[in-house]
PDB file of N, CA and C in Angstrom:
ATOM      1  N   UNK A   1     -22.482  -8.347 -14.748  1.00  0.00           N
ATOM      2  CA  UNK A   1     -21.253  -9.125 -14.814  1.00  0.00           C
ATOM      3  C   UNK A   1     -21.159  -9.942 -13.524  1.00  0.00           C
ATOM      4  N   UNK A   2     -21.427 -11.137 -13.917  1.00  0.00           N
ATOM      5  CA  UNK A   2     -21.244 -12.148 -12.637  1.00  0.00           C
ATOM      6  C   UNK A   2     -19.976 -12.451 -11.684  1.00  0.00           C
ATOM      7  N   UNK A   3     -19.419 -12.707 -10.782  1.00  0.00           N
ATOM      8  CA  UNK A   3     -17.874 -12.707  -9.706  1.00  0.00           C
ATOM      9  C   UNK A   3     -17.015 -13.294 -10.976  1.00  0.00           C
ATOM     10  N   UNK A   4     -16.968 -14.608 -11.405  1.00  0.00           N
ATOM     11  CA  UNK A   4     -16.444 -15.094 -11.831  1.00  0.00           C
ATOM     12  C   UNK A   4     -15.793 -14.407 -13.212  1.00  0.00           C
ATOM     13  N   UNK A   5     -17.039 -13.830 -13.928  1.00  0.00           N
ATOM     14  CA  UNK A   5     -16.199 -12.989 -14.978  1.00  0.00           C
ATOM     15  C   UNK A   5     -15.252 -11.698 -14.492  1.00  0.00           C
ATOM     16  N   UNK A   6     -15.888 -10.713 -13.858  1.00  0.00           N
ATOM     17  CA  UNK A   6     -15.148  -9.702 -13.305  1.00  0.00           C
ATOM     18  C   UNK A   6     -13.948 -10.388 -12.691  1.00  0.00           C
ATOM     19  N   UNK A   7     -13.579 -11.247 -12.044  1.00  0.00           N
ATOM     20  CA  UNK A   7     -11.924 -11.796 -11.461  1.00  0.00           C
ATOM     21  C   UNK A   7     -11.996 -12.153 -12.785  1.00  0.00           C
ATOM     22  N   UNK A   8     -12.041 -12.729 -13.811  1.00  0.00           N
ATOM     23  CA  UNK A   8     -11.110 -12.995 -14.689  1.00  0.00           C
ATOM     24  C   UNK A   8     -10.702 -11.318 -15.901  1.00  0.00           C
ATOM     25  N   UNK A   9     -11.632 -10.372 -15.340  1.00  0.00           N
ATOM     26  CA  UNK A   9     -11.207  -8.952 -16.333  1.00  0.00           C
ATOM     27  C   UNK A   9     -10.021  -8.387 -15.517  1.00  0.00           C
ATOM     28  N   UNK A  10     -10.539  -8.633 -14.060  1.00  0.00           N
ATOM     29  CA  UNK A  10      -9.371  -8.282 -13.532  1.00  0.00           C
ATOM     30  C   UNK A  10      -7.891  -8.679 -13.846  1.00  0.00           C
ATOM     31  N   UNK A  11      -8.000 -10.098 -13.714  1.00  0.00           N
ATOM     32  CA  UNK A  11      -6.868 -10.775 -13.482  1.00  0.00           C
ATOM     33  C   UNK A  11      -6.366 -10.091 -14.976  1.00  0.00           C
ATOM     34  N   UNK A  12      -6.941 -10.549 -16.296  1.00  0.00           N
ATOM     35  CA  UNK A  12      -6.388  -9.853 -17.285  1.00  0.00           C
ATOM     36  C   UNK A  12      -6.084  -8.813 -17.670  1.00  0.00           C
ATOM     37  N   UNK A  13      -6.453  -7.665 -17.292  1.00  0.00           N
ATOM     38  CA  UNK A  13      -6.064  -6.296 -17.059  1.00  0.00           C
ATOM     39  C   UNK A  13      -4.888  -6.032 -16.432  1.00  0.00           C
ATOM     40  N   UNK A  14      -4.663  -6.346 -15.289  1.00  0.00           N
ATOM     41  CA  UNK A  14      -3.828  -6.559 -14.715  1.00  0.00           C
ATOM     42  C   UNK A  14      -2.807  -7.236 -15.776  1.00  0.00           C
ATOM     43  N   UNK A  15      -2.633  -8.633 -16.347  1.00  0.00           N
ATOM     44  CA  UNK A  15      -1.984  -8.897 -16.974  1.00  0.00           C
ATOM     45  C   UNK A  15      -1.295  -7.874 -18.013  1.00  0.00           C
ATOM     46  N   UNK A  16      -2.395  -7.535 -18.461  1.00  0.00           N
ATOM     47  CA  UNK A  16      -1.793  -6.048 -19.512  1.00  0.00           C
ATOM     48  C   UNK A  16      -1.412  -5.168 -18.863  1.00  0.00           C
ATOM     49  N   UNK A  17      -1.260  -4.629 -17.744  1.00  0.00           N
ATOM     50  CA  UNK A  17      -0.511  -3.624 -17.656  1.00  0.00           C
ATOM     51  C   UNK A  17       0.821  -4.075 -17.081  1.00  0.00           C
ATOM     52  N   UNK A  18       1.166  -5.376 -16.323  1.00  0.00           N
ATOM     53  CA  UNK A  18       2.473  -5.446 -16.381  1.00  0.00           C
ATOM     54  C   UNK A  18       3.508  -5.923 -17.335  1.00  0.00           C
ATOM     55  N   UNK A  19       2.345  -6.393 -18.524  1.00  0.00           N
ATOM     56  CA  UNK A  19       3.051  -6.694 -19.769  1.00  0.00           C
ATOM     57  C   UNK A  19       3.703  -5.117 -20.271  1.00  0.00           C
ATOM     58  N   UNK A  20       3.024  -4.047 -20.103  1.00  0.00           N
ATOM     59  CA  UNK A  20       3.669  -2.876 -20.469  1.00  0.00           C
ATOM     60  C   UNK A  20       4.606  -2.050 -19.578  1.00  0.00           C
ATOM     61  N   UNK A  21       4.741  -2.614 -18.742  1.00  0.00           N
ATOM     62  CA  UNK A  21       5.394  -2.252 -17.501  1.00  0.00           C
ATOM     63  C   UNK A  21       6.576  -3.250 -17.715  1.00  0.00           C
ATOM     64  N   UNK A  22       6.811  -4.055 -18.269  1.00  0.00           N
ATOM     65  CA  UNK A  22       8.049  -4.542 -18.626  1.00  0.00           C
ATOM     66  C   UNK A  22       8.477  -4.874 -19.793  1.00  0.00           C
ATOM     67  N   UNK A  23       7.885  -3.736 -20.496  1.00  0.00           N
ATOM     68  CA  UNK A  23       7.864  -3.243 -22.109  1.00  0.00           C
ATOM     69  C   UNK A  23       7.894  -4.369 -22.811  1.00  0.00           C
ATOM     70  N   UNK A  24       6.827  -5.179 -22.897  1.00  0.00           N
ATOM     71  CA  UNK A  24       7.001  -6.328 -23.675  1.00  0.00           C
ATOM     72  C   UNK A  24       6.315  -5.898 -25.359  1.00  0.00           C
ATOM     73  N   UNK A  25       6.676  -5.897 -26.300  1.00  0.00           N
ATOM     74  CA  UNK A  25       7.104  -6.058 -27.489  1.00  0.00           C
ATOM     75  C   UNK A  25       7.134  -4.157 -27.494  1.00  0.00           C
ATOM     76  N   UNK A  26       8.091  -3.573 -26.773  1.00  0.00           N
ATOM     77  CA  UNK A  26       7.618  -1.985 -26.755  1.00  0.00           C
ATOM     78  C   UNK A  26       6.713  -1.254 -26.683  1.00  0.00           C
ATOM     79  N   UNK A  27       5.914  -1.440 -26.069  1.00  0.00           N
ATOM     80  CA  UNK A  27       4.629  -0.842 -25.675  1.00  0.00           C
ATOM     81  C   UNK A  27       4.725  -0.001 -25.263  1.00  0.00           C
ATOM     82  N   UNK A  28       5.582   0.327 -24.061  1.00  0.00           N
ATOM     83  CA  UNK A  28       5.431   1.914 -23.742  1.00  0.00           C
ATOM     84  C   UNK A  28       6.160   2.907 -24.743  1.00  0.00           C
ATOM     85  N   UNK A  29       6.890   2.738 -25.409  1.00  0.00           N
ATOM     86  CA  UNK A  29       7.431   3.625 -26.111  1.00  0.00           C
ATOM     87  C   UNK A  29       6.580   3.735 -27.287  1.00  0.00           C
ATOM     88  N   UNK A  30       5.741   2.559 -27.722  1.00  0.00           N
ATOM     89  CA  UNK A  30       4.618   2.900 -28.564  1.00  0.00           C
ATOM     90  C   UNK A  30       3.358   3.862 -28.094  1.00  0.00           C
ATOM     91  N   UNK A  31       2.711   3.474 -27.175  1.00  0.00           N
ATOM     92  CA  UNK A  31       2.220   4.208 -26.048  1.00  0.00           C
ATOM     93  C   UNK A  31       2.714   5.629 -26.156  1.00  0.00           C
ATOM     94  N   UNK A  32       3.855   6.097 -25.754  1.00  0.00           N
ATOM     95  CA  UNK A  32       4.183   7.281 -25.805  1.00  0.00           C
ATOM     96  C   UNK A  32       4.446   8.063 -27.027  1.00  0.00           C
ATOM     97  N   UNK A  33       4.786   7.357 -28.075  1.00  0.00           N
ATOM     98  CA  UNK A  33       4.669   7.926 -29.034  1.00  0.00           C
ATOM     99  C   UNK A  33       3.296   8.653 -29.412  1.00  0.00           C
ATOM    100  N   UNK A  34       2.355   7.455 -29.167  1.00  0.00           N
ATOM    101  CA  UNK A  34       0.908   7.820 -29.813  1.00  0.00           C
ATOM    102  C   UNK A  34       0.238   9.327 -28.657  1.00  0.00           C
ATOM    103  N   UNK A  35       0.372   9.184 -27.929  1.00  0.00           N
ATOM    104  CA  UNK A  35       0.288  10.679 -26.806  1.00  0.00           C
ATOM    105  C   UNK A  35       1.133  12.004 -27.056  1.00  0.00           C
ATOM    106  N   UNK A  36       2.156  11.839 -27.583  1.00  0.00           N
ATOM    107  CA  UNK A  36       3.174  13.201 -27.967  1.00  0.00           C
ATOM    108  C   UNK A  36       2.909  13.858 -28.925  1.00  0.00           C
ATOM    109  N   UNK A  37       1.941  13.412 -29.957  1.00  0.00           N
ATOM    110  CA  UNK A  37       1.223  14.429 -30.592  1.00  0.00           C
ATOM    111  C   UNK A  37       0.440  15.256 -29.789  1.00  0.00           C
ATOM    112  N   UNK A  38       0.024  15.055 -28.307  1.00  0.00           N
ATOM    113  CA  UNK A  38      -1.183  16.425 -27.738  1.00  0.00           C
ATOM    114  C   UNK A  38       0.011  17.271 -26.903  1.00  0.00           C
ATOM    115  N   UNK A  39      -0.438  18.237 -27.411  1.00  0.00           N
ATOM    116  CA  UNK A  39       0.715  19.819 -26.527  1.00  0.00           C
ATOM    117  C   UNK A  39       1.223  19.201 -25.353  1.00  0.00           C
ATOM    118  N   UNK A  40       2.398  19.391 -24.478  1.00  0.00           N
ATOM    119  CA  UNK A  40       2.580  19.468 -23.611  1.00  0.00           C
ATOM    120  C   UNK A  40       2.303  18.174 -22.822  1.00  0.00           C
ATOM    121  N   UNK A  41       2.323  16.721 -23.224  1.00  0.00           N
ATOM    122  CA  UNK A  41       2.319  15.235 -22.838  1.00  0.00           C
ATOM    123  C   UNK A  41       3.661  15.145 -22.889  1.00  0.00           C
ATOM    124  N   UNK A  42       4.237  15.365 -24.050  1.00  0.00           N
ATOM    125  CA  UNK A  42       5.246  13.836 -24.444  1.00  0.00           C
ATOM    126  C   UNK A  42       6.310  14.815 -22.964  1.00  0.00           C
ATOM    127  N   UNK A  43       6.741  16.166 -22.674  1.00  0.00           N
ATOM    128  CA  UNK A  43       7.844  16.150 -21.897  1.00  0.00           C
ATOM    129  C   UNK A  43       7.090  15.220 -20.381  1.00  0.00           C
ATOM    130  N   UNK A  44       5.993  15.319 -19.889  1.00  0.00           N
ATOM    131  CA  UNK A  44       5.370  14.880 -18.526  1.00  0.00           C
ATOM    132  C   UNK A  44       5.715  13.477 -18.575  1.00  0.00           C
ATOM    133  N   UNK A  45       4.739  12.368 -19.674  1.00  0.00           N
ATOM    134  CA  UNK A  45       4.340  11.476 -20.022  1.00  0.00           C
ATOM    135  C   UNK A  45       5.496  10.682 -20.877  1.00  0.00           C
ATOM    136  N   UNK A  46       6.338  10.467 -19.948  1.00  0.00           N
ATOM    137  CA  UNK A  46       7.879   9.618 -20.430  1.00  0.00           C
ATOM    138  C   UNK A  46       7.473   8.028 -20.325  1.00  0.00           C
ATOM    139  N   UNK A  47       7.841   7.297 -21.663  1.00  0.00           N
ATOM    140  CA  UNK A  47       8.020   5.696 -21.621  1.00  0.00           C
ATOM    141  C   UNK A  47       8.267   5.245 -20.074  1.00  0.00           C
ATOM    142  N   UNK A  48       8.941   5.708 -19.282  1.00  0.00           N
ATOM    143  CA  UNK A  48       9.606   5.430 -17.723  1.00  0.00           C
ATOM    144  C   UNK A  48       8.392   5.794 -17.040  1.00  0.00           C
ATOM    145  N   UNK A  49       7.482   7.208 -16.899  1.00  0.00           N
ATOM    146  CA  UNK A  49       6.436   6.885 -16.031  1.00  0.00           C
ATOM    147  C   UNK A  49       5.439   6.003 -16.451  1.00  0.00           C
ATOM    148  N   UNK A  50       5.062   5.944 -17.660  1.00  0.00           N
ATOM    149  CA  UNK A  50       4.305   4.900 -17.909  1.00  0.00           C
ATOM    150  C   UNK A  50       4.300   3.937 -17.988  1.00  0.00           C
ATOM    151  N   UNK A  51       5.802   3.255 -17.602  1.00  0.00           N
ATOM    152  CA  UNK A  51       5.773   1.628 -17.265  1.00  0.00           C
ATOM    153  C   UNK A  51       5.888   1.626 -15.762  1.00  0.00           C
ATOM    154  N   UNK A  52       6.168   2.887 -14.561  1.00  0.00           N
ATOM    155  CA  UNK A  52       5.967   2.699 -13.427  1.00  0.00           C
ATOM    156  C   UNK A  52       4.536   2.496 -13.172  1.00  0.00           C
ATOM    157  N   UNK A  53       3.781   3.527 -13.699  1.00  0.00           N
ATOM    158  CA  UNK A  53       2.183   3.455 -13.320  1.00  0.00           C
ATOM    159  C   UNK A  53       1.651   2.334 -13.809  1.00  0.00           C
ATOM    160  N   UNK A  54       1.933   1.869 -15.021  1.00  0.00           N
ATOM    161  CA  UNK A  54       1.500   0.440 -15.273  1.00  0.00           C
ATOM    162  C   UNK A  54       1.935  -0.745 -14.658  1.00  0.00           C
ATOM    163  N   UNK A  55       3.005  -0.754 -13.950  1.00  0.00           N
ATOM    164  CA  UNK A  55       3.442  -1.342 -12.948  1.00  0.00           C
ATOM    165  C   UNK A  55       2.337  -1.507 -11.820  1.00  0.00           C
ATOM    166  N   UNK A  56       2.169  -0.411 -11.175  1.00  0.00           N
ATOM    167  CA  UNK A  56       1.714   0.061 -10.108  1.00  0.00           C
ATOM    168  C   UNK A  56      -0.026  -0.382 -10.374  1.00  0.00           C
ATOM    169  N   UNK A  57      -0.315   0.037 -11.507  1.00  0.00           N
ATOM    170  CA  UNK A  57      -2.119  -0.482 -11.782  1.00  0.00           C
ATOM    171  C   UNK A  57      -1.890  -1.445 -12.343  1.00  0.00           C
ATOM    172  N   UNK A  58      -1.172  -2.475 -12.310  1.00  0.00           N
ATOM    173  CA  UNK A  58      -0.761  -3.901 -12.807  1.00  0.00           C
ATOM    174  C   UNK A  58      -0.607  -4.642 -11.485  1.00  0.00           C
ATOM    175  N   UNK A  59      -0.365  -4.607 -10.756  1.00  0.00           N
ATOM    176  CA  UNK A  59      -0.166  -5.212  -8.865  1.00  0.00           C
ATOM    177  C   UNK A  59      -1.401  -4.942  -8.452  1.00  0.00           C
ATOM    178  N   UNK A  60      -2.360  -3.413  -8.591  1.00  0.00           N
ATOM    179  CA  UNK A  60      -3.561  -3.560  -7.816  1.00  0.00           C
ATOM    180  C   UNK A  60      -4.527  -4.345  -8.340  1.00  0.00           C
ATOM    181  N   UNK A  61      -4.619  -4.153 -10.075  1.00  0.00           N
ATOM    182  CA  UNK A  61      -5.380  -4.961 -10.297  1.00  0.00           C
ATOM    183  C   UNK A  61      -5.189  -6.466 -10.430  1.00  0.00           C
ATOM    184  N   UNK A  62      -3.802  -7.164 -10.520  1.00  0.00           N
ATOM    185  CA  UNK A  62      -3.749  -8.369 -10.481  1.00  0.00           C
ATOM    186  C   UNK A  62      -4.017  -8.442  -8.526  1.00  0.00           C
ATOM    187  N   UNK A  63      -3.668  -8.266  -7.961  1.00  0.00           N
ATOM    188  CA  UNK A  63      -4.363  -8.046  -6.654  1.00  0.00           C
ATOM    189  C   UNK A  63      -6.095  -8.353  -6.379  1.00  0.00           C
ATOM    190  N   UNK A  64      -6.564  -7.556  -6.694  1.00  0.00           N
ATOM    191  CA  UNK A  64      -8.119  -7.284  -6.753  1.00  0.00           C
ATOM    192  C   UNK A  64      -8.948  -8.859  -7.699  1.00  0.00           C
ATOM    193  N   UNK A  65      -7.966  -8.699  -9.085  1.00  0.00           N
ATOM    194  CA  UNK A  65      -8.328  -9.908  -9.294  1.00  0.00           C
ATOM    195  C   UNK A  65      -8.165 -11.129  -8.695  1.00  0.00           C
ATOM    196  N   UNK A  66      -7.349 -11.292  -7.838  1.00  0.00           N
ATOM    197  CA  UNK A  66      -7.194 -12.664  -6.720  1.00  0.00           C
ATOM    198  C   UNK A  66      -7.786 -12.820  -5.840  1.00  0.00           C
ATOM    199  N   UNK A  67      -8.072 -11.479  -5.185  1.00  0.00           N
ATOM    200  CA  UNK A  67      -9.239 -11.182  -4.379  1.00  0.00           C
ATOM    201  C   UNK A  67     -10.350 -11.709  -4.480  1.00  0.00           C
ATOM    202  N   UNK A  68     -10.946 -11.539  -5.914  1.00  0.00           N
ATOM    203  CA  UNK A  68     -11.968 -12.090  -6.281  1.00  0.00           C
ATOM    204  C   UNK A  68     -12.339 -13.267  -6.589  1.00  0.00           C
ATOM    205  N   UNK A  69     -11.450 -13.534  -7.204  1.00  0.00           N
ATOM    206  CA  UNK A  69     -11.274 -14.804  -7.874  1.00  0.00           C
ATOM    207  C   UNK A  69     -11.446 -16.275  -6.284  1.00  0.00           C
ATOM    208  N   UNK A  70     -10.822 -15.278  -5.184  1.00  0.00           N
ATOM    209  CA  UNK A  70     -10.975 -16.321  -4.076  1.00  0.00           C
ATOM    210  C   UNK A  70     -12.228 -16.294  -3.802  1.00  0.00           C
ATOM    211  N   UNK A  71     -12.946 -15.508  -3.626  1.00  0.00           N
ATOM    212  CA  UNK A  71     -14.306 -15.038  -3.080  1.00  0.00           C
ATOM    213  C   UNK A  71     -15.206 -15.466  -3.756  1.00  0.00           C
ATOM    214  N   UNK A  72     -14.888 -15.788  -5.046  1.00  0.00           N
ATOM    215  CA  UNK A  72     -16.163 -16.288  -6.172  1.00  0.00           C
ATOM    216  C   UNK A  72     -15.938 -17.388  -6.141  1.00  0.00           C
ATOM    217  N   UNK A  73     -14.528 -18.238  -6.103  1.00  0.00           N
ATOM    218  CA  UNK A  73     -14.744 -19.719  -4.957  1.00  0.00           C
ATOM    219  C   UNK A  73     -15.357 -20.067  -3.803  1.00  0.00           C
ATOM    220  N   UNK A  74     -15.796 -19.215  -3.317  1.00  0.00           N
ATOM    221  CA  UNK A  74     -16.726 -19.159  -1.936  1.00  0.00           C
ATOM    222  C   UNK A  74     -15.068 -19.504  -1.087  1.00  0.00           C
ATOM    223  N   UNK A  75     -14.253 -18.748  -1.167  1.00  0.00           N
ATOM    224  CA  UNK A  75     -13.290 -19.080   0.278  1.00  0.00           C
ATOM    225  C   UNK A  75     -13.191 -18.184   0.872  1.00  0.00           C
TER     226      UNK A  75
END
């Protein structure tokens, strides 16, 4: 995978997780639904932590992807 593609998986990854991090068309509550079928998830694994952490791996990786994305410009 050449610079240029990897900053753009980044950058989009990133995109998806703050799309779920600000529950865009309900995602985390879909998300959580689909996990509360395994024992002992659904009380841990609340719609609310999973749009913080997707938050949170939504900034590093849109981060990382800019990172790159500068660097594979040669700047």
């Amino acid at each position: 995978m050449n610079a240029w593609s990897r900053a753009a998986y980044d950058l989009l990854t990133g995109a998806a997780m703050v799309a779920v991090a600000c529950d865009v068309g309900d995602s985390a509550r879909r998300l959580h639904r689909r996990v509360t079928g395994r024992p002992r998830v659904g009380a841990v694994l609340t719609p609310a932590v999973l749009r913080a952490t997707a938050g949170v791996l939504g900034a590093i990786g849109t981060t990382v992807g800019a990172v790159r994305l500068v660097s594979a410009a040669g700047g």
